[in-house]
C-alpha atoms as a PDB file:
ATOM      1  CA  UNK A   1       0.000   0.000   0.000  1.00  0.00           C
ATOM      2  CA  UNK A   2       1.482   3.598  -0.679  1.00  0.00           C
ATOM      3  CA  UNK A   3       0.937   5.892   1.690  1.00  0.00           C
ATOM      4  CA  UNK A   4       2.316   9.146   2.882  1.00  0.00           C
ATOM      5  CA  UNK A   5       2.551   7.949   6.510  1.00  0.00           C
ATOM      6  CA  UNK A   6       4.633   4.611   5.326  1.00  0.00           C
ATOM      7  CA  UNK A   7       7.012   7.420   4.109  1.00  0.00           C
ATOM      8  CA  UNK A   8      10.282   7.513   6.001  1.00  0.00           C
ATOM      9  CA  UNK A   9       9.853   4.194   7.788  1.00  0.00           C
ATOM     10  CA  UNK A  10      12.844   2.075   7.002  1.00  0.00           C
ATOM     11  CA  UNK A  11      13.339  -0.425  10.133  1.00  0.00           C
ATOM     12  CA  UNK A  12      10.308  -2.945  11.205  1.00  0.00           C
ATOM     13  CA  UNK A  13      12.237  -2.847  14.692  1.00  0.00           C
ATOM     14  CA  UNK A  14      10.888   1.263  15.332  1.00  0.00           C
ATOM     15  CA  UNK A  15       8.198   1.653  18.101  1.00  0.00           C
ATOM     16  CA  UNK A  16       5.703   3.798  17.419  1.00  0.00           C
ATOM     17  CA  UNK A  17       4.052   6.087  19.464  1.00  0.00           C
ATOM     18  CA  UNK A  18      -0.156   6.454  20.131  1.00  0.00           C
ATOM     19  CA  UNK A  19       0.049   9.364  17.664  1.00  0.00           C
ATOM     20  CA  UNK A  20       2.002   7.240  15.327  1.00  0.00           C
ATOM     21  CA  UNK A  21      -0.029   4.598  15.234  1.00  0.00           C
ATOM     22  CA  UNK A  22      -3.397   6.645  15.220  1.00  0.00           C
ATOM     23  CA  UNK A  23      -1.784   7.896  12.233  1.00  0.00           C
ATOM     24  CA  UNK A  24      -1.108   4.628  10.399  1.00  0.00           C
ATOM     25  CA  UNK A  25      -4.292   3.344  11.386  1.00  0.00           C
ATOM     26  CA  UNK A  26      -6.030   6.487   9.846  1.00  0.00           C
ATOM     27  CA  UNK A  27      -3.813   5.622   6.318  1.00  0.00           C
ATOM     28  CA  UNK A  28      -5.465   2.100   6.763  1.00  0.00           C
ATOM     29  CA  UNK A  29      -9.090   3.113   6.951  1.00  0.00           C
ATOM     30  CA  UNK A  30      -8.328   6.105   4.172  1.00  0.00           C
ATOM     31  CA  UNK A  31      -7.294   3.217   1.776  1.00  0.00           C
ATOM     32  CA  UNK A  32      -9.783   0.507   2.681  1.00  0.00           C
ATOM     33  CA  UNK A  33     -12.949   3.155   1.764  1.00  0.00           C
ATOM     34  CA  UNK A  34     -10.538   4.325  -1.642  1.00  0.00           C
ATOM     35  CA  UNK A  35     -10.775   0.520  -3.019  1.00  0.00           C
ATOM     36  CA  UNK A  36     -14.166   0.306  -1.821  1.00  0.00           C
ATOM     37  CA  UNK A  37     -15.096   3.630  -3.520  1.00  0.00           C
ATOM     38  CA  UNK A  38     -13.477   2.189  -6.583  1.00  0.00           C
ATOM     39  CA  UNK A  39     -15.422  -1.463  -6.463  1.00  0.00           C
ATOM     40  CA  UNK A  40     -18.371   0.315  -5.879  1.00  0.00           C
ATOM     41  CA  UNK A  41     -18.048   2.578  -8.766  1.00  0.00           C
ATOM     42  CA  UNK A  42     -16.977  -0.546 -11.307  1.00  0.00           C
ATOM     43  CA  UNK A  43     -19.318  -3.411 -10.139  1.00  0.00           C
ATOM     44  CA  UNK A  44     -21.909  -2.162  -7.793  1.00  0.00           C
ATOM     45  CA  UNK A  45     -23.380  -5.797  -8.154  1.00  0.00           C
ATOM     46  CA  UNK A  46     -20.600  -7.524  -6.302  1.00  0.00           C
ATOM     47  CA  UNK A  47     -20.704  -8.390  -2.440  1.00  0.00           C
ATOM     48  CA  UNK A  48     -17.818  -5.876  -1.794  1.00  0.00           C
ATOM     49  CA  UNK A  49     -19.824  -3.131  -3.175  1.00  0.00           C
ATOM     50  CA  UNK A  50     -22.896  -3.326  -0.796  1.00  0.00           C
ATOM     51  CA  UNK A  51     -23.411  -3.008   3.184  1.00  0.00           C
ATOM     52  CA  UNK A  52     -20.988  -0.193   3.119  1.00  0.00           C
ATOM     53  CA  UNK A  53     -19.702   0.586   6.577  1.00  0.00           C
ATOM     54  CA  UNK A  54     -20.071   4.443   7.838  1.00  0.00           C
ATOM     55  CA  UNK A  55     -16.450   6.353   7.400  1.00  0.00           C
ATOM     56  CA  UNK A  56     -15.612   5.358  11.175  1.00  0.00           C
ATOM     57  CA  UNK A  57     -15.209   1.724  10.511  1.00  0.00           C
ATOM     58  CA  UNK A  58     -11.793   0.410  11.100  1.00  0.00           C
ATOM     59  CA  UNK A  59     -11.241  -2.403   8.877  1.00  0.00           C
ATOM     60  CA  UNK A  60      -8.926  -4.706   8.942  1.00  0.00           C
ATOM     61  CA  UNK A  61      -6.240  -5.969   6.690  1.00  0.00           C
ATOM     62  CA  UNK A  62      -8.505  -8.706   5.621  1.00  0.00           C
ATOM     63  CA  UNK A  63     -10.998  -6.536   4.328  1.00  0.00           C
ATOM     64  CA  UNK A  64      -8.743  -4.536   2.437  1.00  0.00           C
ATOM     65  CA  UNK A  65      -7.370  -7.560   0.783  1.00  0.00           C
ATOM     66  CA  UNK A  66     -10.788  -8.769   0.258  1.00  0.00           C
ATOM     67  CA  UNK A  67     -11.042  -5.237  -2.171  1.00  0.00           C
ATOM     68  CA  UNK A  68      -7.859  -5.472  -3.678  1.00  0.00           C
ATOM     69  CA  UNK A  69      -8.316  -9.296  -4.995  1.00  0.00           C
ATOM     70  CA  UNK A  70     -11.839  -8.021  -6.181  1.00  0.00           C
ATOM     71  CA  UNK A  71     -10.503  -5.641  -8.109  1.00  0.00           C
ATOM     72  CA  UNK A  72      -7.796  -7.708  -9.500  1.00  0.00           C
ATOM     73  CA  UNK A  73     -10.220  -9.792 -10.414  1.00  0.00           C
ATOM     74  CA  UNK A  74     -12.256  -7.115 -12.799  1.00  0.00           C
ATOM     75  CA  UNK A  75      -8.860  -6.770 -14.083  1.00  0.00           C
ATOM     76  CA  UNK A  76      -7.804  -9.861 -14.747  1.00  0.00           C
ATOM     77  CA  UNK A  77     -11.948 -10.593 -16.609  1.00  0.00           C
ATOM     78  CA  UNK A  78     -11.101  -7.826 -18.695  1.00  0.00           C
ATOM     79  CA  UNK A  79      -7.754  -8.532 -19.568  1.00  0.00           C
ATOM     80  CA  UNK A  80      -9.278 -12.418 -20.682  1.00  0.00           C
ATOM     81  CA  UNK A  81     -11.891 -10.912 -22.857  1.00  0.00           C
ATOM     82  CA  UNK A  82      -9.694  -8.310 -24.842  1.00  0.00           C
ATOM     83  CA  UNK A  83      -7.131 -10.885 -25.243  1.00  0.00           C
ATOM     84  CA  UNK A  84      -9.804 -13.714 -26.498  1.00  0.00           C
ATOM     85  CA  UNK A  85     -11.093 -11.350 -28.503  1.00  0.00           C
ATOM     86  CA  UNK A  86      -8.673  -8.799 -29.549  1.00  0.00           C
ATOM     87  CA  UNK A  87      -5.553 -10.807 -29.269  1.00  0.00           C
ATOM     88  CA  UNK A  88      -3.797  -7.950 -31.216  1.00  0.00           C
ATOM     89  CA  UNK A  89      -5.014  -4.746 -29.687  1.00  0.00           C
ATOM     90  CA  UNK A  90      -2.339  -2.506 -28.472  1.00  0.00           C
ATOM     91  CA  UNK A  91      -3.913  -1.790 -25.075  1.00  0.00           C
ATOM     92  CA  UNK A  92      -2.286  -5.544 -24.623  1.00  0.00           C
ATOM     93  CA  UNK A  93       1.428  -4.309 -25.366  1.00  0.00           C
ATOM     94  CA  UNK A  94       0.988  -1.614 -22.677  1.00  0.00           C
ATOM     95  CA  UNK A  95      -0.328  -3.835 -19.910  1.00  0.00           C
ATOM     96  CA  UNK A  96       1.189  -3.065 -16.138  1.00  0.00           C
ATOM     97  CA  UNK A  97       2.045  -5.118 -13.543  1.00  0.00           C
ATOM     98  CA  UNK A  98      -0.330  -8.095 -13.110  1.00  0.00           C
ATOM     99  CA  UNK A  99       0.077  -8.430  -9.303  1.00  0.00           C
ATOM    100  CA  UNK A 100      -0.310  -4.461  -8.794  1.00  0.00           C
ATOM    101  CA  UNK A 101      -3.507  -3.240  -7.957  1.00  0.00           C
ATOM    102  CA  UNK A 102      -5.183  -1.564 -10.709  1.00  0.00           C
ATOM    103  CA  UNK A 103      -6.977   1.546 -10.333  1.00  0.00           C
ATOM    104  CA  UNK A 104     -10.425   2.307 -11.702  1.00  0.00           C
ATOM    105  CA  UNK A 105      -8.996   4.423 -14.499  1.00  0.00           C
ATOM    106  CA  UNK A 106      -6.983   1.115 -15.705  1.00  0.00           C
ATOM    107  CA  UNK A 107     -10.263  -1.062 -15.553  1.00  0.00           C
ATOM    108  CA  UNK A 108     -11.968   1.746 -17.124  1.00  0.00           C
ATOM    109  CA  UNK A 109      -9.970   1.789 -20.186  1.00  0.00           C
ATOM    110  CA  UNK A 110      -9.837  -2.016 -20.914  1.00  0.00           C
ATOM    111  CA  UNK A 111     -13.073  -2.312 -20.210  1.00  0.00           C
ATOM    112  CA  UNK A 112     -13.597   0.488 -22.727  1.00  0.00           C
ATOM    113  CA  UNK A 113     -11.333  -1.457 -25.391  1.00  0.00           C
ATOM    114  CA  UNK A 114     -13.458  -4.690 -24.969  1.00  0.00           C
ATOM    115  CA  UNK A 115     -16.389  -2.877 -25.554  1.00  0.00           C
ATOM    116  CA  UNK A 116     -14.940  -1.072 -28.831  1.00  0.00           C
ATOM    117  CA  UNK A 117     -14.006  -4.556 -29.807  1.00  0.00           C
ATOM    118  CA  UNK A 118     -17.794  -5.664 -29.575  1.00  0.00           C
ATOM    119  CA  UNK A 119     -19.081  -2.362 -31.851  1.00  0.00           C
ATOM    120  CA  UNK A 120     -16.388  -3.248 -34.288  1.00  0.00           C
ATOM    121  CA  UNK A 121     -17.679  -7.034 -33.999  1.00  0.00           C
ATOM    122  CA  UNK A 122     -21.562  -5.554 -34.221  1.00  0.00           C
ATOM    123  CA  UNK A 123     -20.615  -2.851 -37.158  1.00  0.00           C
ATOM    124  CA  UNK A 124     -18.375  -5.394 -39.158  1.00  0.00           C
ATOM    125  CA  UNK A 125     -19.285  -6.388 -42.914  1.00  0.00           C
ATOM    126  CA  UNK A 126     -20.316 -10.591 -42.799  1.00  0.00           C
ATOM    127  CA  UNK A 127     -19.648 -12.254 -45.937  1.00  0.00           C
ATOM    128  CA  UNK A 128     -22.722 -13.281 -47.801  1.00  0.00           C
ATOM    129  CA  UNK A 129     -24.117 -16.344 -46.055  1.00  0.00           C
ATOM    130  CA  UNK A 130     -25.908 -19.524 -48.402  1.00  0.00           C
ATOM    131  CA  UNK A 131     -26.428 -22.040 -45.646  1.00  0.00           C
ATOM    132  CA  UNK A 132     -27.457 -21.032 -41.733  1.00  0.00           C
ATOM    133  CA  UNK A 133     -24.246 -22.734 -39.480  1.00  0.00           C
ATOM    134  CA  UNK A 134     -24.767 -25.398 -37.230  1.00  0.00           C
ATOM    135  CA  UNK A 135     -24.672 -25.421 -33.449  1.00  0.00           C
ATOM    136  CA  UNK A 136     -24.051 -28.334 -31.491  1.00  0.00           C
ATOM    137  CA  UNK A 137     -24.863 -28.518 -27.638  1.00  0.00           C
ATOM    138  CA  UNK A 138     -20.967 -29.386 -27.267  1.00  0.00           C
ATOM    139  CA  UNK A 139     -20.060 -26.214 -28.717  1.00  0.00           C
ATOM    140  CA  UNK A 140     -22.815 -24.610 -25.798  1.00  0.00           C
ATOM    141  CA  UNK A 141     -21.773 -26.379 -22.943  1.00  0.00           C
ATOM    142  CA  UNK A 142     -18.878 -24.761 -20.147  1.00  0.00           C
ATOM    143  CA  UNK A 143     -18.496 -21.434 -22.040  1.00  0.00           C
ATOM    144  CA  UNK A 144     -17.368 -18.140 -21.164  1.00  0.00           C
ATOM    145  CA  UNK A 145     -19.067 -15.053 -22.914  1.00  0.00           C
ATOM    146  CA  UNK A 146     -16.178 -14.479 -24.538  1.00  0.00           C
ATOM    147  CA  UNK A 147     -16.069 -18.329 -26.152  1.00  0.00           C
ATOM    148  CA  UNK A 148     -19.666 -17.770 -26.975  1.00  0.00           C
ATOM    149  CA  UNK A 149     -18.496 -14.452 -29.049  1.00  0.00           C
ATOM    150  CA  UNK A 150     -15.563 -16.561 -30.605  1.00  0.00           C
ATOM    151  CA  UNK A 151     -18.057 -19.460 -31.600  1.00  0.00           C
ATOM    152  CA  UNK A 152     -20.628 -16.721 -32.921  1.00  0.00           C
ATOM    153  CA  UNK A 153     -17.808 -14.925 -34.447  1.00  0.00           C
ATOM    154  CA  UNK A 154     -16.504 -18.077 -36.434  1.00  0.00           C
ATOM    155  CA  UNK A 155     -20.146 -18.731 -37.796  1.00  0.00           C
ATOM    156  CA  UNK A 156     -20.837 -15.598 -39.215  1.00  0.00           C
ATOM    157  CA  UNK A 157     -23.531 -14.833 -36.742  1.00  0.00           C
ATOM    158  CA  UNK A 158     -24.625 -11.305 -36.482  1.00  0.00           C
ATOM    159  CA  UNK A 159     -24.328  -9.528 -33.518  1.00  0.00           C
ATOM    160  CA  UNK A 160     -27.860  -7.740 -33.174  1.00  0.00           C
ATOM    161  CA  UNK A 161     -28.159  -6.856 -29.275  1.00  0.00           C
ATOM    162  CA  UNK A 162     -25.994  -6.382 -26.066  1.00  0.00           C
ATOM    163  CA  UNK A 163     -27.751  -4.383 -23.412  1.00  0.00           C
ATOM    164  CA  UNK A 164     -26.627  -5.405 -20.143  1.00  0.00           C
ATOM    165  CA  UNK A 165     -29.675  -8.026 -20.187  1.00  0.00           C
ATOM    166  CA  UNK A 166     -28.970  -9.947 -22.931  1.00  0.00           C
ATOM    167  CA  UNK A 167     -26.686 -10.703 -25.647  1.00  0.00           C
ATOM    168  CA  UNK A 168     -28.269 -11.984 -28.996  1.00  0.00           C
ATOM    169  CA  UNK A 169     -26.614 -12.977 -32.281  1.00  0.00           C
ATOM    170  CA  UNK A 170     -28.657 -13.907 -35.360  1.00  0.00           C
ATOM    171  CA  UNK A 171     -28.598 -15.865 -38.116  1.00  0.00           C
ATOM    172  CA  UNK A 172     -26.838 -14.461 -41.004  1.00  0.00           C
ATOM    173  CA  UNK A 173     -29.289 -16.420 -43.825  1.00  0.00           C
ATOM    174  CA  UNK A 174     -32.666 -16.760 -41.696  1.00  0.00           C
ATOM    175  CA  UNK A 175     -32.876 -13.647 -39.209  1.00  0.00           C
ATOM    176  CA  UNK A 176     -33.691 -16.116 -36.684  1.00  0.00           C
ATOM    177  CA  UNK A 177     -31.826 -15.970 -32.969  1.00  0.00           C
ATOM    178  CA  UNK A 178     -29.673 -18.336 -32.797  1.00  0.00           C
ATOM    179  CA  UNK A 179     -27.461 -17.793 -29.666  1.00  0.00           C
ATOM    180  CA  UNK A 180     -28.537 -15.420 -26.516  1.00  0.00           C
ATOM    181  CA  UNK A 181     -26.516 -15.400 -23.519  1.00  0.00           C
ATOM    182  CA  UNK A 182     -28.985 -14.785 -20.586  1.00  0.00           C
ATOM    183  CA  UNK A 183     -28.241 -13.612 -16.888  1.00  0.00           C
ATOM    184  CA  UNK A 184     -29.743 -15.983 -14.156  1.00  0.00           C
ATOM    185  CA  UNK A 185     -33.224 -15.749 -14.087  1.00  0.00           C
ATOM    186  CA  UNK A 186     -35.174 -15.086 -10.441  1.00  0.00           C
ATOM    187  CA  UNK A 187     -39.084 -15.794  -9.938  1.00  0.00           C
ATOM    188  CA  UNK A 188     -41.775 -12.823  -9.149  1.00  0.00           C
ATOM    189  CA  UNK A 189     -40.578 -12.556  -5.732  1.00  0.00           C
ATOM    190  CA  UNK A 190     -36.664 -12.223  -6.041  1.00  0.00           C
ATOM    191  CA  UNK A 191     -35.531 -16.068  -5.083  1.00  0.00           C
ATOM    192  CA  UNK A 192     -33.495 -18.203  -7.733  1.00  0.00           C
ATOM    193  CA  UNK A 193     -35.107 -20.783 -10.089  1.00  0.00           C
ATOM    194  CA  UNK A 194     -35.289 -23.956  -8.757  1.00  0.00           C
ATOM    195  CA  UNK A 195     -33.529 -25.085 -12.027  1.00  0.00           C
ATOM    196  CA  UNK A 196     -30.003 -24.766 -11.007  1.00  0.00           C
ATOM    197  CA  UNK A 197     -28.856 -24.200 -14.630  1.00  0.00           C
ATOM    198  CA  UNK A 198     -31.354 -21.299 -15.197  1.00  0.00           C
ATOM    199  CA  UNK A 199     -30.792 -19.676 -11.913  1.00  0.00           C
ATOM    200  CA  UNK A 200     -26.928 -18.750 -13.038  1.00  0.00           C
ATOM    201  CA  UNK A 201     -25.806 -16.867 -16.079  1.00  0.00           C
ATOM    202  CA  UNK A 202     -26.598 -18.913 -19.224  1.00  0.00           C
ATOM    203  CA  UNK A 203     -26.241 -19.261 -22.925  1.00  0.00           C
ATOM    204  CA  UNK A 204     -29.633 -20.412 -25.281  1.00  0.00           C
ATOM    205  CA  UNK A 205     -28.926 -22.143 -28.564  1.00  0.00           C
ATOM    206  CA  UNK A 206     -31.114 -22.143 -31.418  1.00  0.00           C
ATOM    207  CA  UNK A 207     -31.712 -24.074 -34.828  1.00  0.00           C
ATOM    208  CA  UNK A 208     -32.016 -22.023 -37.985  1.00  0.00           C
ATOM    209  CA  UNK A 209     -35.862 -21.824 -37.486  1.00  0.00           C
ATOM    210  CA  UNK A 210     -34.831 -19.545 -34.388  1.00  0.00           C
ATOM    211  CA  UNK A 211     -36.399 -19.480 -30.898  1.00  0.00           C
ATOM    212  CA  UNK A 212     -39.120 -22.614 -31.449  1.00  0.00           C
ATOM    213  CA  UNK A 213     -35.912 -24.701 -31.917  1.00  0.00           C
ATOM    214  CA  UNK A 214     -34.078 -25.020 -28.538  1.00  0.00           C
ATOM    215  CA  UNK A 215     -30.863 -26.663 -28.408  1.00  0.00           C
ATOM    216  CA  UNK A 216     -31.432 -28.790 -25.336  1.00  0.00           C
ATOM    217  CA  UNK A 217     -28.152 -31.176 -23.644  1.00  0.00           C
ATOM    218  CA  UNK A 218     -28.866 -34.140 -25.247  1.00  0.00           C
ATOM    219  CA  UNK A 219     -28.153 -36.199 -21.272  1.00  0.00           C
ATOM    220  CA  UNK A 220     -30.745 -33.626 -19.071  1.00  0.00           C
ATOM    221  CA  UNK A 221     -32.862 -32.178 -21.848  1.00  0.00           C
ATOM    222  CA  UNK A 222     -32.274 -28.996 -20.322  1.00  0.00           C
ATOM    223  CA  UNK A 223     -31.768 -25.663 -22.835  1.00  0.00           C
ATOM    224  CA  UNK A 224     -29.739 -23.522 -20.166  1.00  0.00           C
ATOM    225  CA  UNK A 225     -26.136 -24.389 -20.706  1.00  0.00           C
ATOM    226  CA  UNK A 226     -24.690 -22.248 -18.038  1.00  0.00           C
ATOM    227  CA  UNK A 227     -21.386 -20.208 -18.475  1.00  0.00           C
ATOM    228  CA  UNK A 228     -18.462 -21.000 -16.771  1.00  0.00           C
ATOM    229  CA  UNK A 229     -18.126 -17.774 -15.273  1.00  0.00           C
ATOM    230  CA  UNK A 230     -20.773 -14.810 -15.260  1.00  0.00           C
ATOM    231  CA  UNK A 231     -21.010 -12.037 -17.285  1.00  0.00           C
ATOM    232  CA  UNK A 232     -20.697  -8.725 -16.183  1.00  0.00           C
ATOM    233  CA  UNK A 233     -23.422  -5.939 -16.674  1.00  0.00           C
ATOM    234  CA  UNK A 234     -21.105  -3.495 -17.582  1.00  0.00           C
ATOM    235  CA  UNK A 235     -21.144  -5.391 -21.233  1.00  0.00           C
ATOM    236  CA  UNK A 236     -23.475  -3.424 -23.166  1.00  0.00           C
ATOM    237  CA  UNK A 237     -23.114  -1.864 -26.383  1.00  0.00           C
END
């Protein structure tokens, strides 16, 4: 942590005084409601970012590694996405120090690049399409929203919709949906599905005839094939 008041301290064997240590413990608390500031700010849906603690609260070194490795994390998710997607984008060549802390601006600005890599994605020319593609449920099955880009990407499937609820892509020769990654679905009153695949973040597959064709796994029957990891609502376009 970098803090004015670790300034000048260059022996672990000095005893500090009550002032001193007032002091340090005010540099703790200072930093502990920065990174929460800056969770809050990037993924107000995360644990970290609610039951927020009045100014007063002394936290301890837990909590503020609880914040840091949560917003390593949002790093690290963007970092996979641009480089699944945009293995050649510059923003890659410039990348910091992995086990640093980033700070909002940094997440900002990747997150900013995978998103300009999803309008150029949306806003590309697809070659003229004769037959609609084929999707298997293999090809559905333990995905990250990022996979299920590359997969839509490599059929020629037309982006048509990312707004933070869902992501649809069509099919180039039909119209028809074909894939639409879904968050997990809650009943009237706020509690999960009682289907554990539907009640997590989820992909749908389609046959060419669209959304009366469900892809279903061919062992449960079920047509939520849920993502190996969530996707964030920050991904809208």
């Amino acid at each position: 942590m970098n803090h004015p008041e670790l300034e000048g301290i260059y022996t672990w064997d000095w005893v500090p005084d009550n002032r001193a240590l007032d002091r340090l413990r005010d540099a703790i608390r200072d930093e502990y409601h920065r990174l929460r500031s800056s969770i809050g700010q990037l993924s107000p849906e995360r644990t970290e970012s609610k039951n927020c603690p009045g100014p007063s609260y002394r936290p301890s070194l837990e909590d503020i590694k609880a914040l840091g490795d949560a917003l390593q994390e949002e790093y690290r998710d963007a970092w996979t996405m641009l480089e699944t997607l945009d293995p050649g984008n510059p923003a890659i060549k410039n990348r910091t120090d992995p086990s640093a802390t980033p700070s909002p601006q940094e997440i900002e600005e990747l997150r900013k690049a995978v998103l300009k890599t999803y309008r150029k994605i949306r806003t590309s020319p697809q070659p003229k399409a004769t037959t609609s593609p084929v999707i298997t449920p293999n090809e559905l099955e333990n995905k990250t929203v990022e996979e299920i880009t590359e997969i839509a990407r490599q059929k020629g499937l037309i982006l048509s919709k990312m707004d933070g609820k869902n992501i649809v892509w069509r099919d180039p020769v039909t119209g028809e949906d074909r894939l639409l990654i879904d968050h997990g679905h809650v009943t009237a009153v706020g509690m999960p599905y009682n289907n554990p695949n539907a009640a997590v973040d989820h992909v749908h597959g389609y046959g060419s005839r669209g959304r009366s064709d469900k892809i279903s796994d061919p062992q449960t029957g079920d047509t939520h094939f849920p993502l190996r990891k969530s996707w964030p609502q920050w991904l809208k376009i």
